[in-house]
C-alpha atoms as a PDB file:
ATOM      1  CA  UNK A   1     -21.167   3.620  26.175  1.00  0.00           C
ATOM      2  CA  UNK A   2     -21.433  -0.186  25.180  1.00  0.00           C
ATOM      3  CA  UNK A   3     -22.841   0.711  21.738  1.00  0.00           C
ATOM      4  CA  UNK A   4     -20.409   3.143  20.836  1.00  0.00           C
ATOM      5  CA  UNK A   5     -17.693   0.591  21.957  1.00  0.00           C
ATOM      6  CA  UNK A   6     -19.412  -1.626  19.622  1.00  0.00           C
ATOM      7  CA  UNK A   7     -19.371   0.541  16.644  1.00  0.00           C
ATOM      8  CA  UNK A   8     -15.472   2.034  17.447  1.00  0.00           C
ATOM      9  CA  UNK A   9     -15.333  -1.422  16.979  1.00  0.00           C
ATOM     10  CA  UNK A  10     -17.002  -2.427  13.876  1.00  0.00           C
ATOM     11  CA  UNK A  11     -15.664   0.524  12.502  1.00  0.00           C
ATOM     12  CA  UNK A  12     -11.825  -0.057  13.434  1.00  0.00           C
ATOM     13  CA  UNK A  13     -12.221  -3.699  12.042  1.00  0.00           C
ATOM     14  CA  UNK A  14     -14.073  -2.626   8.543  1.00  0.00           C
ATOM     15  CA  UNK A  15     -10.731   0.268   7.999  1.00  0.00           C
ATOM     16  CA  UNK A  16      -7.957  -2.803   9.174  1.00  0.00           C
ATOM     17  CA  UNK A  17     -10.025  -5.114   6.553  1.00  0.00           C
ATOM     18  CA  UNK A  18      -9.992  -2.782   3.502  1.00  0.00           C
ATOM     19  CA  UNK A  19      -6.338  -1.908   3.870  1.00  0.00           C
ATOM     20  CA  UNK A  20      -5.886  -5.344   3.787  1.00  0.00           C
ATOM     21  CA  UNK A  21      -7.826  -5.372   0.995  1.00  0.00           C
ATOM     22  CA  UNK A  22      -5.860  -2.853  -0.624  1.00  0.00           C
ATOM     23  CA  UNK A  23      -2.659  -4.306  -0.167  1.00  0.00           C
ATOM     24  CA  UNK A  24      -3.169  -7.427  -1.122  1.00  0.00           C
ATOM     25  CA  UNK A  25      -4.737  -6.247  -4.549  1.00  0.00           C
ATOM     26  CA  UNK A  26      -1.652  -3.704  -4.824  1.00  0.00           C
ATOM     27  CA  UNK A  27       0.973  -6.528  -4.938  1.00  0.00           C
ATOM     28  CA  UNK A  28      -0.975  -8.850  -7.037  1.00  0.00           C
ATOM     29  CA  UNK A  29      -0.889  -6.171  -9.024  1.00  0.00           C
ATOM     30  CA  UNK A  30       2.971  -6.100  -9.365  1.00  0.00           C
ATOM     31  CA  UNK A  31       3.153  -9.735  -9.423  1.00  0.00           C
ATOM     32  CA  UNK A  32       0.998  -9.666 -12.704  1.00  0.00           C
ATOM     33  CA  UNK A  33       3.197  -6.777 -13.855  1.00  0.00           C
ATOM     34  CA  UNK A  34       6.490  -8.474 -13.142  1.00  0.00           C
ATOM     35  CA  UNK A  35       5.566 -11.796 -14.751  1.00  0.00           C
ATOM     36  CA  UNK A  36       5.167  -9.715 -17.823  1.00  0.00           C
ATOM     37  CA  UNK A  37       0.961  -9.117 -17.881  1.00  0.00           C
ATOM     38  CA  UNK A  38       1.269  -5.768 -18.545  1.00  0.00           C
ATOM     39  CA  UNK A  39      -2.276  -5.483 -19.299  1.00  0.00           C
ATOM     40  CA  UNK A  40      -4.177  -7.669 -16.426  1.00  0.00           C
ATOM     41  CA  UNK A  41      -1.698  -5.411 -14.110  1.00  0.00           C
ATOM     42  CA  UNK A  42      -2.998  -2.265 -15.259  1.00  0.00           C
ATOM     43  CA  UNK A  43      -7.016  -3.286 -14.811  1.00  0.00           C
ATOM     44  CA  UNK A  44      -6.186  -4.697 -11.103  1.00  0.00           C
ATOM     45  CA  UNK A  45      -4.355  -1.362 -11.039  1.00  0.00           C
ATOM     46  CA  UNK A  46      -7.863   0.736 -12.270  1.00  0.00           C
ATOM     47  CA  UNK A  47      -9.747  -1.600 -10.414  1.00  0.00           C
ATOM     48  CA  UNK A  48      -8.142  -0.871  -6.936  1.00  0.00           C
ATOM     49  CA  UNK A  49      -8.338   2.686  -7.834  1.00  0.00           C
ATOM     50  CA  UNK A  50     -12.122   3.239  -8.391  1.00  0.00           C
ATOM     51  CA  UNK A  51     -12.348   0.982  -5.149  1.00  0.00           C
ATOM     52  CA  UNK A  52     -10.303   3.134  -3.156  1.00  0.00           C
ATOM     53  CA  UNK A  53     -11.642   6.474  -5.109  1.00  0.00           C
ATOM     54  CA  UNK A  54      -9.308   8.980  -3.535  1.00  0.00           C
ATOM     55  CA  UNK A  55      -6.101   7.669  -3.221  1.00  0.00           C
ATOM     56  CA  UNK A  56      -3.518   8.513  -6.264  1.00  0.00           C
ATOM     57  CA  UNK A  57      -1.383   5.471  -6.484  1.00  0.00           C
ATOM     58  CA  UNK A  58      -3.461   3.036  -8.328  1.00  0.00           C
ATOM     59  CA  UNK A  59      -3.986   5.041 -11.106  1.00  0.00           C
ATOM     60  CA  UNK A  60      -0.027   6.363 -11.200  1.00  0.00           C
ATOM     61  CA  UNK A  61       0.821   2.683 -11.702  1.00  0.00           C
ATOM     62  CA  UNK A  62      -1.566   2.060 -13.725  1.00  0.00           C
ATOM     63  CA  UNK A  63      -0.194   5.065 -15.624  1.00  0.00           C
ATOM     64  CA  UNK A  64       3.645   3.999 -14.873  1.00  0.00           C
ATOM     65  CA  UNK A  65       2.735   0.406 -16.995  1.00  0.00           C
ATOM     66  CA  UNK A  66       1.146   1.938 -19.776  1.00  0.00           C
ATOM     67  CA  UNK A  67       4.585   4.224 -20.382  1.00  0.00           C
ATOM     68  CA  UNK A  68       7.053   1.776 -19.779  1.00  0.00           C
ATOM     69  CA  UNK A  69       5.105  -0.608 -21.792  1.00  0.00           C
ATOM     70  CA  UNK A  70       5.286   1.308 -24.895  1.00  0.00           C
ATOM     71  CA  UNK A  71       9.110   1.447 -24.998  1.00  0.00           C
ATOM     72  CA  UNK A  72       9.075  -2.366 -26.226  1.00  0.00           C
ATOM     73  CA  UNK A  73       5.782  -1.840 -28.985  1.00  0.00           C
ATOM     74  CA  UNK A  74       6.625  -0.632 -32.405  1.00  0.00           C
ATOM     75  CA  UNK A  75       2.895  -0.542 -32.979  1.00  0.00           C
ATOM     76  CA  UNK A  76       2.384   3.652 -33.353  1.00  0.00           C
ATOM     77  CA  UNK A  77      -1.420   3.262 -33.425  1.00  0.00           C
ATOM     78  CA  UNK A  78      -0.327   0.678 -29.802  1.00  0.00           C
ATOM     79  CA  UNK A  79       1.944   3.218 -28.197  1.00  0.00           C
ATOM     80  CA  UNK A  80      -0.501   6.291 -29.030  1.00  0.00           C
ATOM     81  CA  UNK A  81      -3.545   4.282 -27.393  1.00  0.00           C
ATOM     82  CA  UNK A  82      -1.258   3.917 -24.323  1.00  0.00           C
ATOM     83  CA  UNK A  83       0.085   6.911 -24.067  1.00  0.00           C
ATOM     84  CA  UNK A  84      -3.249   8.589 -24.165  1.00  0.00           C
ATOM     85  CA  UNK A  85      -4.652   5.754 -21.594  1.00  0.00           C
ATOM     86  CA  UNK A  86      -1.273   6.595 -18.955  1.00  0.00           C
ATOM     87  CA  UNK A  87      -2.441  10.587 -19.462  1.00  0.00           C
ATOM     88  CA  UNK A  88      -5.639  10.043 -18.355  1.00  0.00           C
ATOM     89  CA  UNK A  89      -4.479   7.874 -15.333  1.00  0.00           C
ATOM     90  CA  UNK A  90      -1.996  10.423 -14.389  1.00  0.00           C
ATOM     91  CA  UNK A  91      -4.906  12.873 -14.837  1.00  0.00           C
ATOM     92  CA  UNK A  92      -7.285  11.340 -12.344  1.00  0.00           C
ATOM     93  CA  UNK A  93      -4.013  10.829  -9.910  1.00  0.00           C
ATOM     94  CA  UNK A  94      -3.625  14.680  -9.929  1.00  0.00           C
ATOM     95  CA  UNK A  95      -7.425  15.311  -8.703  1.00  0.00           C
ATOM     96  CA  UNK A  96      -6.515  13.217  -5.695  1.00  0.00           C
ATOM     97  CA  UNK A  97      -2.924  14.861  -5.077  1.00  0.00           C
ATOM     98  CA  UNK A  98      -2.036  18.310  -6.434  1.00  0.00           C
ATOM     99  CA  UNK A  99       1.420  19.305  -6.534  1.00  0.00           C
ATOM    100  CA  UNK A 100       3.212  15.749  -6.653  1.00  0.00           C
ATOM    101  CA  UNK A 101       6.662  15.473  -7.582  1.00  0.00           C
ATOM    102  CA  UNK A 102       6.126  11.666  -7.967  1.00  0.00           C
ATOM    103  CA  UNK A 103       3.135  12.712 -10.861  1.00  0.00           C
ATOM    104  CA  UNK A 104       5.217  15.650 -12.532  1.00  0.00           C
ATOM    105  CA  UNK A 105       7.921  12.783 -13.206  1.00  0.00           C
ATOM    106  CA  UNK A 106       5.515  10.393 -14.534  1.00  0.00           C
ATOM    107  CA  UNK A 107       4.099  13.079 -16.571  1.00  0.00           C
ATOM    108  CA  UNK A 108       7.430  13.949 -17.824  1.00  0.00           C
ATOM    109  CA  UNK A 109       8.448  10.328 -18.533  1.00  0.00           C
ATOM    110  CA  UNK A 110       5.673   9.869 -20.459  1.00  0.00           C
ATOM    111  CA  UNK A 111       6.439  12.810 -22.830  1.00  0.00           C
ATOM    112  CA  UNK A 112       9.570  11.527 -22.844  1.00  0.00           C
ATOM    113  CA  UNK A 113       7.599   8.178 -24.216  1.00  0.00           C
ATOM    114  CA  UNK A 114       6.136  10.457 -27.386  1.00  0.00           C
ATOM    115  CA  UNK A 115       9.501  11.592 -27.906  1.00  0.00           C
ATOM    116  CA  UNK A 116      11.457   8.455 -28.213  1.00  0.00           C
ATOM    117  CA  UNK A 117       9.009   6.780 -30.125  1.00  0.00           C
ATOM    118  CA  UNK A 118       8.248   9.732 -32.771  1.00  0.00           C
ATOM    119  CA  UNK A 119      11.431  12.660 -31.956  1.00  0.00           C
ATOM    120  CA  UNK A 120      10.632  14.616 -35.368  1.00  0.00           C
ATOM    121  CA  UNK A 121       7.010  15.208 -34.395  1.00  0.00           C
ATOM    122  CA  UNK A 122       7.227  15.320 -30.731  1.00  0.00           C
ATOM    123  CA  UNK A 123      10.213  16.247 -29.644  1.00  0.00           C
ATOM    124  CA  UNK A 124       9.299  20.122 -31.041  1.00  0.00           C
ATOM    125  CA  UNK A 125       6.307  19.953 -29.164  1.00  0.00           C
ATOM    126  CA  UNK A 126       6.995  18.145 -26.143  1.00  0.00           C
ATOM    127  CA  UNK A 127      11.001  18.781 -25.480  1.00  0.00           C
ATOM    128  CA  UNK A 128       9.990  22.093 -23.186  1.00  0.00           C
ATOM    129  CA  UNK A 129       7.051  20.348 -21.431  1.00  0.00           C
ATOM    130  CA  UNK A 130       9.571  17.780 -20.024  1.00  0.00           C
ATOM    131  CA  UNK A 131      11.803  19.605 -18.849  1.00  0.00           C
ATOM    132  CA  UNK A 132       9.323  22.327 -17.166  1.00  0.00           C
ATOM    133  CA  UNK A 133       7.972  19.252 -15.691  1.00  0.00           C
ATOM    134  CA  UNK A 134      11.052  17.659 -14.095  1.00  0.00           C
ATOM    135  CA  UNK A 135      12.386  21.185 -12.622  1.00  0.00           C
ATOM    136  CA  UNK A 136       9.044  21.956 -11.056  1.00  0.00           C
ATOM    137  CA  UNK A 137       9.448  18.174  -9.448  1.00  0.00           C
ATOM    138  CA  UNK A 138      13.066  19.418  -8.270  1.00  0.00           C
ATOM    139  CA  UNK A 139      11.524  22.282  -7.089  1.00  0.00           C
ATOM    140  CA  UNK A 140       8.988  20.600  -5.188  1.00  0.00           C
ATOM    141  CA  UNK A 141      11.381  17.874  -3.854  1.00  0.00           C
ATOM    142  CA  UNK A 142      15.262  18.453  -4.359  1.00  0.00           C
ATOM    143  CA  UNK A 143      16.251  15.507  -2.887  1.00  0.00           C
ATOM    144  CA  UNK A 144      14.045  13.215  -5.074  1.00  0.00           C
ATOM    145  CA  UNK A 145      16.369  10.378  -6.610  1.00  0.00           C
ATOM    146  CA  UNK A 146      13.870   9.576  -9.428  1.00  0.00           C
ATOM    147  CA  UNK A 147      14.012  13.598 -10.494  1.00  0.00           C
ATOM    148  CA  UNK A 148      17.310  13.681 -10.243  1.00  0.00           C
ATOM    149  CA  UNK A 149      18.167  10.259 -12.316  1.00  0.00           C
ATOM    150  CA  UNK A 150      15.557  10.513 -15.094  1.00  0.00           C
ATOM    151  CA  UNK A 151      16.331  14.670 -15.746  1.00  0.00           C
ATOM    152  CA  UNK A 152      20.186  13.834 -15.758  1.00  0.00           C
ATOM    153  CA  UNK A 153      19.255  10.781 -18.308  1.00  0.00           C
ATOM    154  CA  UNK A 154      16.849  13.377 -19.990  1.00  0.00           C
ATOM    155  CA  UNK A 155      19.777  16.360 -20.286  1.00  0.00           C
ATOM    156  CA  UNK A 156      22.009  13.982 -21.867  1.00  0.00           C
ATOM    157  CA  UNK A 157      19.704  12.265 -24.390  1.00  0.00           C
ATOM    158  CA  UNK A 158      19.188  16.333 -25.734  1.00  0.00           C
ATOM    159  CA  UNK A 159      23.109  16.636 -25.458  1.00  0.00           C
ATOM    160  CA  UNK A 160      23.981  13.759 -27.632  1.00  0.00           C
ATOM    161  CA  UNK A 161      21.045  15.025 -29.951  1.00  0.00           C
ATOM    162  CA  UNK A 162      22.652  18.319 -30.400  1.00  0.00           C
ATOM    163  CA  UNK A 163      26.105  16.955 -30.171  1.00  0.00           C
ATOM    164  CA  UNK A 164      27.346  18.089 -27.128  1.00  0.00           C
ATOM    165  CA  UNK A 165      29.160  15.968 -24.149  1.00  0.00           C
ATOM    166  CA  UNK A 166      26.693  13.836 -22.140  1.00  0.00           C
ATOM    167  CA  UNK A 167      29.400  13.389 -19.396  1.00  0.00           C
ATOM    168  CA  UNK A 168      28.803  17.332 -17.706  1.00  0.00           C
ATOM    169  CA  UNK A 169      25.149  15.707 -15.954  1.00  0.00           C
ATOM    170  CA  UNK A 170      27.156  12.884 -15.131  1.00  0.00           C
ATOM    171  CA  UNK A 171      27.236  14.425 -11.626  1.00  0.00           C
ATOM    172  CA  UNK A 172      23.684  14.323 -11.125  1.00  0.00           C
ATOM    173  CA  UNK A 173      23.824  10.764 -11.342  1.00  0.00           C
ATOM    174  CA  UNK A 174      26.194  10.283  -8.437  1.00  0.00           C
ATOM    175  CA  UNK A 175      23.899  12.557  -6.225  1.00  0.00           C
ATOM    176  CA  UNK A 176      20.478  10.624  -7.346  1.00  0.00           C
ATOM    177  CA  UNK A 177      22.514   7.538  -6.093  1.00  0.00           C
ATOM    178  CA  UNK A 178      22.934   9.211  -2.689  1.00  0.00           C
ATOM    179  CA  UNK A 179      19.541  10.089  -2.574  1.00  0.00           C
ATOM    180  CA  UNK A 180      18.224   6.744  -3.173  1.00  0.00           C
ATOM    181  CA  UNK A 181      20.247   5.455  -0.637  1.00  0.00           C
ATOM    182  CA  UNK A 182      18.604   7.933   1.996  1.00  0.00           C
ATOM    183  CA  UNK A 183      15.300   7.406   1.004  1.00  0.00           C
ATOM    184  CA  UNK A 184      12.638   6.132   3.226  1.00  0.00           C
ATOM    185  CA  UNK A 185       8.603   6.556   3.109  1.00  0.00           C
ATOM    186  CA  UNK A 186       5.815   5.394   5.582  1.00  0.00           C
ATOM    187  CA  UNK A 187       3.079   5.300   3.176  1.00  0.00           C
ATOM    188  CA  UNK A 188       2.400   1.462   1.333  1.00  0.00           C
ATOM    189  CA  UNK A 189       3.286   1.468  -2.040  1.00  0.00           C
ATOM    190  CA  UNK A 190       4.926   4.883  -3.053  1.00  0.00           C
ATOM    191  CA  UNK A 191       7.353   5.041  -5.759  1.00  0.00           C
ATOM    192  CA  UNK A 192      10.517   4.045  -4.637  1.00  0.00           C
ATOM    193  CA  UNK A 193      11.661   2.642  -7.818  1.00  0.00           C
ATOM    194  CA  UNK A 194      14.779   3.628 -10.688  1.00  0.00           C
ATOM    195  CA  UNK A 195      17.838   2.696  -8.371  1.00  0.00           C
ATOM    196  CA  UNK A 196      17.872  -0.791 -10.331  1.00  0.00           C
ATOM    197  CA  UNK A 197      18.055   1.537 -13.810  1.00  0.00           C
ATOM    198  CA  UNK A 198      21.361   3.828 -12.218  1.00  0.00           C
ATOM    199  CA  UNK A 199      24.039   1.925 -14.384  1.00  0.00           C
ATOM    200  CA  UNK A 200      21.662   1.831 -17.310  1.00  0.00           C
ATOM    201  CA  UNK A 201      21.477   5.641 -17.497  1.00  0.00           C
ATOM    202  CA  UNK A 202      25.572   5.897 -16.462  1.00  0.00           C
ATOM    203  CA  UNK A 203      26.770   4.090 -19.186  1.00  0.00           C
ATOM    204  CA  UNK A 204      26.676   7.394 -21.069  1.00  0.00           C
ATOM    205  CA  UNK A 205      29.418   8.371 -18.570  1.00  0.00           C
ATOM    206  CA  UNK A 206      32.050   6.216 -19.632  1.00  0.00           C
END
């Protein structure tokens, strides 16, 4: 009884010790990204991940820098690189978590990433993709604020394209905002972000 006291023991201290670990790596991680190192984010990021081996948020941030990275390079051979570096985090995410709504929108951002920064060659190719991508995360979770937000922003960016009024999704905005309010998650470190980018996206209403 003694010795399997002792290993409960050992055992129970080793698990409190690598969640430690894990999130004290995980917020160095966003330190590094918000003091604008992009790049020593994302390899604490990929480093955490092949530590941790089957959990799928060190690899979606990883992915999540990489995207929103690109949106201030001009570089094309820069942004590709990235972009193909994000898909292949989001990739290894999805063999750790099937069916996540927080993935499908990271997915869909990012395609939204080829489109912004080359529309004549990928917005043809990629314009479906996105949007299959952010209903099957509405379908999965209809009350998710960053679905919600970034589709609404998505739908009017293809509006103004084509000319129409931007202001008919403005509705969706105003429910992502209650759904960001109500939101609340036990596990460390899962996306709760995109309230802070809510007036950004309604200016289009006004």
């Amino acid at each position: 009884m003694k010795t399997v006291l002792i290993i409960l023991s050992f055992l129970t201290a080793t698990t409190i010790n690598a969640q430690a670990a894990y999130e004290k790596g995980m917020t160095k991680a966003f330190e590094l990204w918000e003091t604008k190192t992009p790049d020593e984010a994302i390899n604490l990021f990929e480093r955490i991940a092949k530590a941790e081996k089957e959990n799928w948020l060190p690899f979606y941030y990883a992915a999540q820098v990489h995207i929103v990275t690109t949106f201030g390079i001009k570089d094309a051979e820069e942004i590709e690189l990235r972009l193909k570096k994000a898909q292949n985090f989001l990739n290894e995410a999805k063999t750790f978590s099937k069916n996540n709504a927080e993935i499908m929108i990271m997915e869909a951002m990012l395609n939204t990433a080829y489109v912004a920064y080359n529309p004549s060659v990928y917005g043809p190719a990629l314009s479906a993709k996105v949007e299959e991508l952010y209903q099957k995360a509405k379908a999965l979770q209809p009350k998710n604020p960053r679905a919600i937000l970034y589709h609404a922003e998505w739908k009017m960016g293809s509006a103004k394209f084509w000319g129409k009024d931007p202001k008919a999704f403005c509705p969706e905005i105003e429910k992502a905002i209650l759904y960001f309010e109500k939101e609340t998650h036990d596990t460390p470190f899962y996306p709760k972000w995109g309230k802070n980018q809510v007036k950004r996206v309604q200016q289009s209403c006004q």
